[in-house]
PDB file of N, CA and C in Angstrom:
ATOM      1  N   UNK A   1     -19.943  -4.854 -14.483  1.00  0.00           N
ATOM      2  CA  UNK A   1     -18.564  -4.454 -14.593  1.00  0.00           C
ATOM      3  C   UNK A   1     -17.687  -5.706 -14.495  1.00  0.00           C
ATOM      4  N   UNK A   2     -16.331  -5.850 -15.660  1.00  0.00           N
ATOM      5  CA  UNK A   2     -15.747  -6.909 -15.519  1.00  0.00           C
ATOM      6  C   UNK A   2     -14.731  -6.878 -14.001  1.00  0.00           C
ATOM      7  N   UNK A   3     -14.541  -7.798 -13.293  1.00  0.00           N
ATOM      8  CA  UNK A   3     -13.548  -7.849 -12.249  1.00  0.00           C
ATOM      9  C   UNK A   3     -12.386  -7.503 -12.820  1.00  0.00           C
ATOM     10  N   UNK A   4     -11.213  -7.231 -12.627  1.00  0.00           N
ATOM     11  CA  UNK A   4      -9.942  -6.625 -12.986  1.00  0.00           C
ATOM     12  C   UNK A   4      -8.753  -8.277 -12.748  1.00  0.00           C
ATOM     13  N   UNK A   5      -8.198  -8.600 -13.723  1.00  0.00           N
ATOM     14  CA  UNK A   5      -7.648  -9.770 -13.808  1.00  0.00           C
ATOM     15  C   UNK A   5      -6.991  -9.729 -13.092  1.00  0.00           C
ATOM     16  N   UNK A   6      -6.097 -11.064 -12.539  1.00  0.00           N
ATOM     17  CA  UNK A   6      -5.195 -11.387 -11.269  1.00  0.00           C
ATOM     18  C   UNK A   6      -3.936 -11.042 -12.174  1.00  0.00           C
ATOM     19  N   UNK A   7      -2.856 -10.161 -11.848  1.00  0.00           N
ATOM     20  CA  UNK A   7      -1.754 -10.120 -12.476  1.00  0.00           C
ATOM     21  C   UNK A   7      -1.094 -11.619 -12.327  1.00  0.00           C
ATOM     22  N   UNK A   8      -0.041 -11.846 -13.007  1.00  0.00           N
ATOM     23  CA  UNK A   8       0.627 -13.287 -13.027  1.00  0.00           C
ATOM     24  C   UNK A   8       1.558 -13.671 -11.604  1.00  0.00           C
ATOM     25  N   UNK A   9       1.932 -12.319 -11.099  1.00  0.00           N
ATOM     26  CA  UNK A   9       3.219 -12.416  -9.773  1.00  0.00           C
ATOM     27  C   UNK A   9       1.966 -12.301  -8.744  1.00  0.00           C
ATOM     28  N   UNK A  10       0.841 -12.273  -8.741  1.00  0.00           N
ATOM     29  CA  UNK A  10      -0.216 -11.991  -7.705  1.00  0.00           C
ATOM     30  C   UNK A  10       0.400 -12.911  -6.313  1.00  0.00           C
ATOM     31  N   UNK A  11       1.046 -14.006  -6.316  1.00  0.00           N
ATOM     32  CA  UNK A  11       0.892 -15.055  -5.346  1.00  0.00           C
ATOM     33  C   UNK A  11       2.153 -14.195  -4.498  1.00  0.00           C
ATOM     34  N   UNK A  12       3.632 -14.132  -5.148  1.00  0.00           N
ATOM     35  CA  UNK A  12       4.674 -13.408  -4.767  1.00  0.00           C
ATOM     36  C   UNK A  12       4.263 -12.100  -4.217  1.00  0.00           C
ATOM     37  N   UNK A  13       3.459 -10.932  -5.017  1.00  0.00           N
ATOM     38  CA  UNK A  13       3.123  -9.695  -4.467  1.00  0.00           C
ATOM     39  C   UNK A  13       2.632 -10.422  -2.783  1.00  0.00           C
ATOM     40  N   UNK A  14       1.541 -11.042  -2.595  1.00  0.00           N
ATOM     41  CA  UNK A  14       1.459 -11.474  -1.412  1.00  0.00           C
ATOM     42  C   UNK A  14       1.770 -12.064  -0.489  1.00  0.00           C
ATOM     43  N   UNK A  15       2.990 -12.825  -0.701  1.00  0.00           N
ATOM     44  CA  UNK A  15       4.342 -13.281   0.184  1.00  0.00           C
ATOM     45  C   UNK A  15       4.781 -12.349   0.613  1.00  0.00           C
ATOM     46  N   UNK A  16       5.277 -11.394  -0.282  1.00  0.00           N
ATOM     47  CA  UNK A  16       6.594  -9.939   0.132  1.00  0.00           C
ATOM     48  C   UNK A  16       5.440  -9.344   0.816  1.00  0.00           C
ATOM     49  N   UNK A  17       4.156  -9.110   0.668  1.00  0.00           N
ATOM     50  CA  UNK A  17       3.234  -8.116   1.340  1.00  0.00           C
ATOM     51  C   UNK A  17       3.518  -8.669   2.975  1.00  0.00           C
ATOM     52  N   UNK A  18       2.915  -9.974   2.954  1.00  0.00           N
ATOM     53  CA  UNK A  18       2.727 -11.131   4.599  1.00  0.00           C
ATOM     54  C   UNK A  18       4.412 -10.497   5.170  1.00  0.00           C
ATOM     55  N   UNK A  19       5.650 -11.093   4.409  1.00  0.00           N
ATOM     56  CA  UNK A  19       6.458 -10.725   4.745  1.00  0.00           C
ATOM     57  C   UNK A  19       7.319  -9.784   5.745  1.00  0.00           C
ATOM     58  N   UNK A  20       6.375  -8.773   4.901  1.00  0.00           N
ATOM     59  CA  UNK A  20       6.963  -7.556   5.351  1.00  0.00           C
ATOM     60  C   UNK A  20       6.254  -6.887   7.163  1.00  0.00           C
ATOM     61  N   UNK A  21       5.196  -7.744   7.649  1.00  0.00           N
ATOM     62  CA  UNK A  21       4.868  -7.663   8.546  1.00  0.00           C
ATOM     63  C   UNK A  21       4.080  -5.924   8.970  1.00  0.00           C
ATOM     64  N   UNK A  22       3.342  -5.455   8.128  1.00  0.00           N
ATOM     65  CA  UNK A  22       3.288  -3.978   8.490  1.00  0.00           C
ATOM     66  C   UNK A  22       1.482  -4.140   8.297  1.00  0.00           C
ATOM     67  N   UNK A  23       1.129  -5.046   7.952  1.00  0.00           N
ATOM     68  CA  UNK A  23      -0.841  -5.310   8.192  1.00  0.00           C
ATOM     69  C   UNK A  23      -1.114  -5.281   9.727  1.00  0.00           C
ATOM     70  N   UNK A  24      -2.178  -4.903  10.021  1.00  0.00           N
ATOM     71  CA  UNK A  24      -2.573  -4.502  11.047  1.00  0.00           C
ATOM     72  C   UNK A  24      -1.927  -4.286  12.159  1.00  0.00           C
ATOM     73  N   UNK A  25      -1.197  -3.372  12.038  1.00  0.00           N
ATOM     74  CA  UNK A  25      -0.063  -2.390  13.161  1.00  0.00           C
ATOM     75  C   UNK A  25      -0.139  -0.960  13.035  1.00  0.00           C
ATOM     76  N   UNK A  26      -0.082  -0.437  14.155  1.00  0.00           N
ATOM     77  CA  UNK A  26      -0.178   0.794  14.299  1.00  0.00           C
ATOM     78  C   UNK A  26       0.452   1.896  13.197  1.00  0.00           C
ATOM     79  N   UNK A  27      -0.120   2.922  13.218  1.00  0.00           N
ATOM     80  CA  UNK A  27       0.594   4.084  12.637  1.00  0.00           C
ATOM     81  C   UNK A  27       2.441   4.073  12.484  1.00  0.00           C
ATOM     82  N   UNK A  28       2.867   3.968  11.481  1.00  0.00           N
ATOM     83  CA  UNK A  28       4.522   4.198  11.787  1.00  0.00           C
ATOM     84  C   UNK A  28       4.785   5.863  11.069  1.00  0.00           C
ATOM     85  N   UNK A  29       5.874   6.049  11.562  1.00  0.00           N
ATOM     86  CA  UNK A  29       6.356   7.345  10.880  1.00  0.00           C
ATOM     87  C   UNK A  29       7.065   6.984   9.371  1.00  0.00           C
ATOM     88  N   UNK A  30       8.121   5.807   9.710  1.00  0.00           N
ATOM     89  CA  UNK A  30       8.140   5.970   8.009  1.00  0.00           C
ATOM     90  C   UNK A  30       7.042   6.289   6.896  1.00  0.00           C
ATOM     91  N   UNK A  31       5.623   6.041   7.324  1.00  0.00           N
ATOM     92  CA  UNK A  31       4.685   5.992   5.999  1.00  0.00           C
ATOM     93  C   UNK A  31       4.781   7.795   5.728  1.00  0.00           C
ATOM     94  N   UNK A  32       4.542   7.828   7.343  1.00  0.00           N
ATOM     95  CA  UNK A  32       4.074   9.666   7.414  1.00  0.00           C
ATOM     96  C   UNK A  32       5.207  10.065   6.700  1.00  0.00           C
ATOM     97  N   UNK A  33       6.434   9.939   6.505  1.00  0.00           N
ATOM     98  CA  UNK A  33       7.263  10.464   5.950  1.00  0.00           C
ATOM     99  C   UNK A  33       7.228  10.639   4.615  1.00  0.00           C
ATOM    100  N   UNK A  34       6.540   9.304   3.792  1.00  0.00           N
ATOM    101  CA  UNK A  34       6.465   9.137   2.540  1.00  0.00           C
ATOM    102  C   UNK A  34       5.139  10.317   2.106  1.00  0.00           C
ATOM    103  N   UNK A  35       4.523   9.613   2.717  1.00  0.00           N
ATOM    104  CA  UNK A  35       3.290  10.444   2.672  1.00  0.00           C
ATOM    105  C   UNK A  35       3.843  11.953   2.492  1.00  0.00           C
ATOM    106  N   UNK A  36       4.049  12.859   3.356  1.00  0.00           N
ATOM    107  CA  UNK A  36       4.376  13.872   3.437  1.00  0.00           C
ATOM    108  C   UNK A  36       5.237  14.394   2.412  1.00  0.00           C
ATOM    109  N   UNK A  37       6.413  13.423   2.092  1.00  0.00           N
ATOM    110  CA  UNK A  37       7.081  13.999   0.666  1.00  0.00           C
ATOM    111  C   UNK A  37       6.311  13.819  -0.407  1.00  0.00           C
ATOM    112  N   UNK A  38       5.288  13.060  -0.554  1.00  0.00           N
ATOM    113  CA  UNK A  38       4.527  13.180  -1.373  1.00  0.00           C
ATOM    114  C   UNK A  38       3.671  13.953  -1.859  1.00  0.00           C
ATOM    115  N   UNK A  39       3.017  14.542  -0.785  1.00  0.00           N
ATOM    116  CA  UNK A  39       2.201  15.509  -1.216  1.00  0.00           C
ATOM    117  C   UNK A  39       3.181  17.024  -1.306  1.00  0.00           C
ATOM    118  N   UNK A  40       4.131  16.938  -0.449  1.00  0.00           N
ATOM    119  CA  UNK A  40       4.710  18.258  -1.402  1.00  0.00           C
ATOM    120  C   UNK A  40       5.528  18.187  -2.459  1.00  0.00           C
ATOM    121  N   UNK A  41       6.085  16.671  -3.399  1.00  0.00           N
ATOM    122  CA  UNK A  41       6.480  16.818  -4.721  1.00  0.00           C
ATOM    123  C   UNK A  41       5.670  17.199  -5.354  1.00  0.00           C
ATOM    124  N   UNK A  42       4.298  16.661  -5.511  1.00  0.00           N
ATOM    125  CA  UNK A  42       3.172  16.687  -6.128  1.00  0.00           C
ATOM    126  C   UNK A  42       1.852  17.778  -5.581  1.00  0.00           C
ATOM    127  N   UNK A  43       2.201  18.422  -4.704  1.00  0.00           N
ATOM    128  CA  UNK A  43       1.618  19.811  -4.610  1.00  0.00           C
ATOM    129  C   UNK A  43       0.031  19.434  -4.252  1.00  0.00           C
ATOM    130  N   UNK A  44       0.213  18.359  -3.676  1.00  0.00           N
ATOM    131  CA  UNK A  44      -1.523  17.969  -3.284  1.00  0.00           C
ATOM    132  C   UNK A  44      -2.022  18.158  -1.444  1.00  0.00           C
ATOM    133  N   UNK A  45      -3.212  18.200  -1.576  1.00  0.00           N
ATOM    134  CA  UNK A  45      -3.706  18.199   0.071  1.00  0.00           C
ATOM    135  C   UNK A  45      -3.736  16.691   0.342  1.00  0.00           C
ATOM    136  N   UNK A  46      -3.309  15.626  -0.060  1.00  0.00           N
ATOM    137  CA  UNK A  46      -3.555  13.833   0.751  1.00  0.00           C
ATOM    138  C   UNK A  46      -3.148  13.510  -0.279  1.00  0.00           C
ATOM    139  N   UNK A  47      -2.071  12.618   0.673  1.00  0.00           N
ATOM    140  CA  UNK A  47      -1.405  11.447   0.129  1.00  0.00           C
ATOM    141  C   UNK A  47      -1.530  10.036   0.960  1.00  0.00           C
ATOM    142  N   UNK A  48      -1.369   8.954   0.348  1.00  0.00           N
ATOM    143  CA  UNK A  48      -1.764   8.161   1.153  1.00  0.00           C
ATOM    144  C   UNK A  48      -1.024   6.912   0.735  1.00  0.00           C
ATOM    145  N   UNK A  49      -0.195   5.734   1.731  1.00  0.00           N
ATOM    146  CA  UNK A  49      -0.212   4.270   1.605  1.00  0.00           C
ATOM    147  C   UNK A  49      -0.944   3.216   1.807  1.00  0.00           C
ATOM    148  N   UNK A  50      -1.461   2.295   0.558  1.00  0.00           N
ATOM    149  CA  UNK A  50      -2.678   2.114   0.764  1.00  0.00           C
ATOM    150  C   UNK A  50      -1.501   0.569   0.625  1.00  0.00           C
ATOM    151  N   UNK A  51      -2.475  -0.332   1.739  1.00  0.00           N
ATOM    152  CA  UNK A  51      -1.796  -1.763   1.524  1.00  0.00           C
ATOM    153  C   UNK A  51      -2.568  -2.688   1.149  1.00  0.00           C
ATOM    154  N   UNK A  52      -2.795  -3.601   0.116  1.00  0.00           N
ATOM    155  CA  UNK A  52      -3.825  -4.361  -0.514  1.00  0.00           C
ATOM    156  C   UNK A  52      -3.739  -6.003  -0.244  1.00  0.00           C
ATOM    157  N   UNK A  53      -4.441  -6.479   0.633  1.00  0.00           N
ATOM    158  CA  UNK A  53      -3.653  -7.893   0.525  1.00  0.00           C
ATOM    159  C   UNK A  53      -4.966  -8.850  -0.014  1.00  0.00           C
ATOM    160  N   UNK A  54      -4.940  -9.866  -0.017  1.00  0.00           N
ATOM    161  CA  UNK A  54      -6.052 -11.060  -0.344  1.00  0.00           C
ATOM    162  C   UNK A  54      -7.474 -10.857  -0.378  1.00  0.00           C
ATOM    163  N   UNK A  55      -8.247  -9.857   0.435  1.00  0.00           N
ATOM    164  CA  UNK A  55      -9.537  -9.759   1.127  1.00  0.00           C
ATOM    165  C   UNK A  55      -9.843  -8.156   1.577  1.00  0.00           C
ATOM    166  N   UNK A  56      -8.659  -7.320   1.975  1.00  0.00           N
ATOM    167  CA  UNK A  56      -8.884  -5.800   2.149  1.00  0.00           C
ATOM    168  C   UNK A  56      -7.582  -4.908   1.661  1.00  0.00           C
ATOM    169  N   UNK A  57      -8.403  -3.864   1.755  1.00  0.00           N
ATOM    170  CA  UNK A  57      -7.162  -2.557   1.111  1.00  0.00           C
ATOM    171  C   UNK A  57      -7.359  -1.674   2.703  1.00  0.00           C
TER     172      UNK A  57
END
């Protein structure tokens, strides 16, 4: 299987990611919030924020 190419802003996506300070910290409610409107716009059982940085998702 081919690896999936590095988009061109890859370096920036991972500044604003570091940035934003929300990798390995506890549960917040804003996500649950998103989360939650999410699955009832879209009428699903799981929704989820998934955060992707350099090495893990």
């Amino acid at each position: 299987m081919k690896p999936p190419d590095i988009p061109p802003d890859e370096d920036a996506r991972l500044a604003e990611l570091c940035s934003l300070n929300v990798l390995d910290t506890i549960a917040e409610e804003r996500f649950d919030r998103l989360t939650r409107m999410a699955r009832r716009l879209f009428g699903v059982d799981v929704a989820l924020v998934s955060l992707v940085d350099e090495n893990r998702q």
